[in-house]
C-alpha atoms as a PDB file:
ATOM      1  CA  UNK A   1      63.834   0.352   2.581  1.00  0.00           C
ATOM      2  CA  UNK A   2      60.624   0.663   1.041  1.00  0.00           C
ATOM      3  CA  UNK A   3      59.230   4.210  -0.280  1.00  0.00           C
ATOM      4  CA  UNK A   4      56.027   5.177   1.010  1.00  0.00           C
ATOM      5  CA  UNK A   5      53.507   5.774  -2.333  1.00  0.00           C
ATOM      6  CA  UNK A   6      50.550   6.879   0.374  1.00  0.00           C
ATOM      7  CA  UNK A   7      48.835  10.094  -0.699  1.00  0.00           C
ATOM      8  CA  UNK A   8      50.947  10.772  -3.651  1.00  0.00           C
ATOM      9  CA  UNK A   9      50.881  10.785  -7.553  1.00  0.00           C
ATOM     10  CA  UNK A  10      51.220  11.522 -10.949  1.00  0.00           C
ATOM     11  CA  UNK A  11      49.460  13.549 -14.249  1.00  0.00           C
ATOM     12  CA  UNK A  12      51.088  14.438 -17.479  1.00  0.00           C
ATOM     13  CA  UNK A  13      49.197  14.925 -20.841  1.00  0.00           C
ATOM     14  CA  UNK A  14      47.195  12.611 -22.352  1.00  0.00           C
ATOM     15  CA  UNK A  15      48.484  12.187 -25.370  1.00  0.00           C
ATOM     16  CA  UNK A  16      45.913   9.761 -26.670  1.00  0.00           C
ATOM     17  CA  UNK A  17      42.809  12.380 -26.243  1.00  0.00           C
ATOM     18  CA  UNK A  18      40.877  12.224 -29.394  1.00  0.00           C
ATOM     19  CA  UNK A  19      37.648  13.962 -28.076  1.00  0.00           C
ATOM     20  CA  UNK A  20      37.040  16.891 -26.352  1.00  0.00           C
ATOM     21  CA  UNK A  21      35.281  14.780 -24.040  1.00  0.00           C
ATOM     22  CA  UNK A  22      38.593  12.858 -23.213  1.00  0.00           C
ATOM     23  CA  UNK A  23      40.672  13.935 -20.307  1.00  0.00           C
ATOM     24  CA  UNK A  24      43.103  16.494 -20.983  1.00  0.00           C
ATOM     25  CA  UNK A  25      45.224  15.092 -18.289  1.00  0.00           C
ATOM     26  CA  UNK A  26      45.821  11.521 -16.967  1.00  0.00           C
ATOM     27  CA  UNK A  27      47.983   9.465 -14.185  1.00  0.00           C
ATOM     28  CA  UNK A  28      48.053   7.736 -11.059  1.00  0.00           C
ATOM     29  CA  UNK A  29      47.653   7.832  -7.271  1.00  0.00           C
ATOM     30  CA  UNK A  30      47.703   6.317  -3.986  1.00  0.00           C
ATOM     31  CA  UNK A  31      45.483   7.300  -1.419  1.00  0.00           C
ATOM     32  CA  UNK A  32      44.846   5.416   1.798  1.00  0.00           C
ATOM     33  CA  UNK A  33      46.965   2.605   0.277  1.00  0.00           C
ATOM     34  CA  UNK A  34      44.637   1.767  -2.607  1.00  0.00           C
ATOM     35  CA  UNK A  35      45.744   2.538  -5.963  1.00  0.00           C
ATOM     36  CA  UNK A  36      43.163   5.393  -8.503  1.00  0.00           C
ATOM     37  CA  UNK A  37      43.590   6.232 -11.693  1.00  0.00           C
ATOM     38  CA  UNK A  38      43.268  10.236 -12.050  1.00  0.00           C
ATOM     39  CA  UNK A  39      41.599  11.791 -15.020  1.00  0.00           C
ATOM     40  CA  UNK A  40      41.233  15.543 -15.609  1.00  0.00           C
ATOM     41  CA  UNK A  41      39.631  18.190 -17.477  1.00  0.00           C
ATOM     42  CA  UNK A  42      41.225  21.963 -18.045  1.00  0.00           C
ATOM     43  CA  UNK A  43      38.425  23.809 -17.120  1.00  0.00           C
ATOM     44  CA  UNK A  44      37.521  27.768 -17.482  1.00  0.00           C
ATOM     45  CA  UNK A  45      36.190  29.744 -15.015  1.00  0.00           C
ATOM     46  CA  UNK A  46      32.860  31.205 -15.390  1.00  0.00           C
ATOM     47  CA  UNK A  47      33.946  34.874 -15.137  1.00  0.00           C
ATOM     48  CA  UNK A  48      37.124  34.226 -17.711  1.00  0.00           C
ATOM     49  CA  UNK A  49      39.632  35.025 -14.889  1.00  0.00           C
ATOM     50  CA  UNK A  50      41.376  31.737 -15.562  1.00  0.00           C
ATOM     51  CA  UNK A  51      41.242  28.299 -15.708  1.00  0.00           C
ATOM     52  CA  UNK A  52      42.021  25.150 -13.754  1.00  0.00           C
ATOM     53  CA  UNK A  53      41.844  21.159 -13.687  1.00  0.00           C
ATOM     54  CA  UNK A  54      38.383  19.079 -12.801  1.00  0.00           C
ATOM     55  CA  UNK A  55      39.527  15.742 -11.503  1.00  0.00           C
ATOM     56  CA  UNK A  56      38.048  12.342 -11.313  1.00  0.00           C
ATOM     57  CA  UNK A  57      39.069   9.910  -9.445  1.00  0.00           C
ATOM     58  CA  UNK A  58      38.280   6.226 -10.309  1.00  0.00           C
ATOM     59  CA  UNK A  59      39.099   2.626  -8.551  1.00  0.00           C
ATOM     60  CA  UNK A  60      41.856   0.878 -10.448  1.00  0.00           C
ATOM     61  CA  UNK A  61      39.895  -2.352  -9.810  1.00  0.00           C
ATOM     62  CA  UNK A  62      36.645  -1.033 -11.386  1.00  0.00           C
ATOM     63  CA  UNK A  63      36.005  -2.331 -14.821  1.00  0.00           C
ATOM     64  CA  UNK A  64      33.478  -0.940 -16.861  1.00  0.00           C
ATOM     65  CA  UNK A  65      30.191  -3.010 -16.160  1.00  0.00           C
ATOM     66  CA  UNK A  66      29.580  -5.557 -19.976  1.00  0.00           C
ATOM     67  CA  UNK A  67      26.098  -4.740 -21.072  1.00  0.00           C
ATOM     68  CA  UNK A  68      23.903  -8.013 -22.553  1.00  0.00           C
ATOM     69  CA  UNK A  69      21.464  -6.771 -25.356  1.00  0.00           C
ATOM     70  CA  UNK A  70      19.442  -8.439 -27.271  1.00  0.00           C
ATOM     71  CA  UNK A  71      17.727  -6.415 -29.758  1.00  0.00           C
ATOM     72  CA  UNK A  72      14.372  -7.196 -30.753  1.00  0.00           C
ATOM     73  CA  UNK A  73      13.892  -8.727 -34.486  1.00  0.00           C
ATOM     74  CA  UNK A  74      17.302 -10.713 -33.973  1.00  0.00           C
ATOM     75  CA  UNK A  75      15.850 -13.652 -34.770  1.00  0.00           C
ATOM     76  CA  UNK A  76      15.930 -15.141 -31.013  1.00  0.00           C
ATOM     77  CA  UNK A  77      12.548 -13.046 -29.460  1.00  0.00           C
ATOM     78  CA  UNK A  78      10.076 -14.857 -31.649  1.00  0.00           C
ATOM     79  CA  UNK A  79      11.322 -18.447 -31.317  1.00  0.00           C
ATOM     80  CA  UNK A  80       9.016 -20.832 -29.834  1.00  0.00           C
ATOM     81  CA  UNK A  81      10.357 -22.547 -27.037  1.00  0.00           C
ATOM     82  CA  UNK A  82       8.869 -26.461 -28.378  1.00  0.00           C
ATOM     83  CA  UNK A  83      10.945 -27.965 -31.004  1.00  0.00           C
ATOM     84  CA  UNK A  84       8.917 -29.587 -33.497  1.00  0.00           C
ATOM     85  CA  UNK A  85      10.994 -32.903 -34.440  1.00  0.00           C
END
């Protein structure tokens, strides 16, 4: 028999935060039958009563998008396209 993952997950600490912008806490989910990764942040509330945990939720299958710069003065912006010989 096969166990039903749908609309479950898990968090524990992250243990490899070394910012304080890194997620506090990390894990996994299922929901709808596609599989997130969960980050989240502990959080205080505005009037100090307490705190609690801002989630994210992100695609497993999304990679971070590879950025193609070319900085100007690297040599290649002020080559003339005709080769001389």
């Amino acid at each position: 028999m096969k166990y039903d993952n749908n609309m479950t997950g898990i968090i524990s600490k992250n243990d490899r935060k070394e910012k304080d912008t890194h997620p506090d806490i990390r894990g996994e989910c299922e929901i709808d039958n596609k599989q997130y990764r969960v980050s989240g942040w502990l959080t205080m509330r505005k009037d100090n009563s307490g705190s609690f945990y801002k989630l994210k939720f992100t695609p497993k299958e999304e990679t971070k998008p590879t950025k193609e710069v070319v900085k100007k003065g690297s040599g290649f912006d002020d080559m003339k396209d005709d080769i001389p010989w």
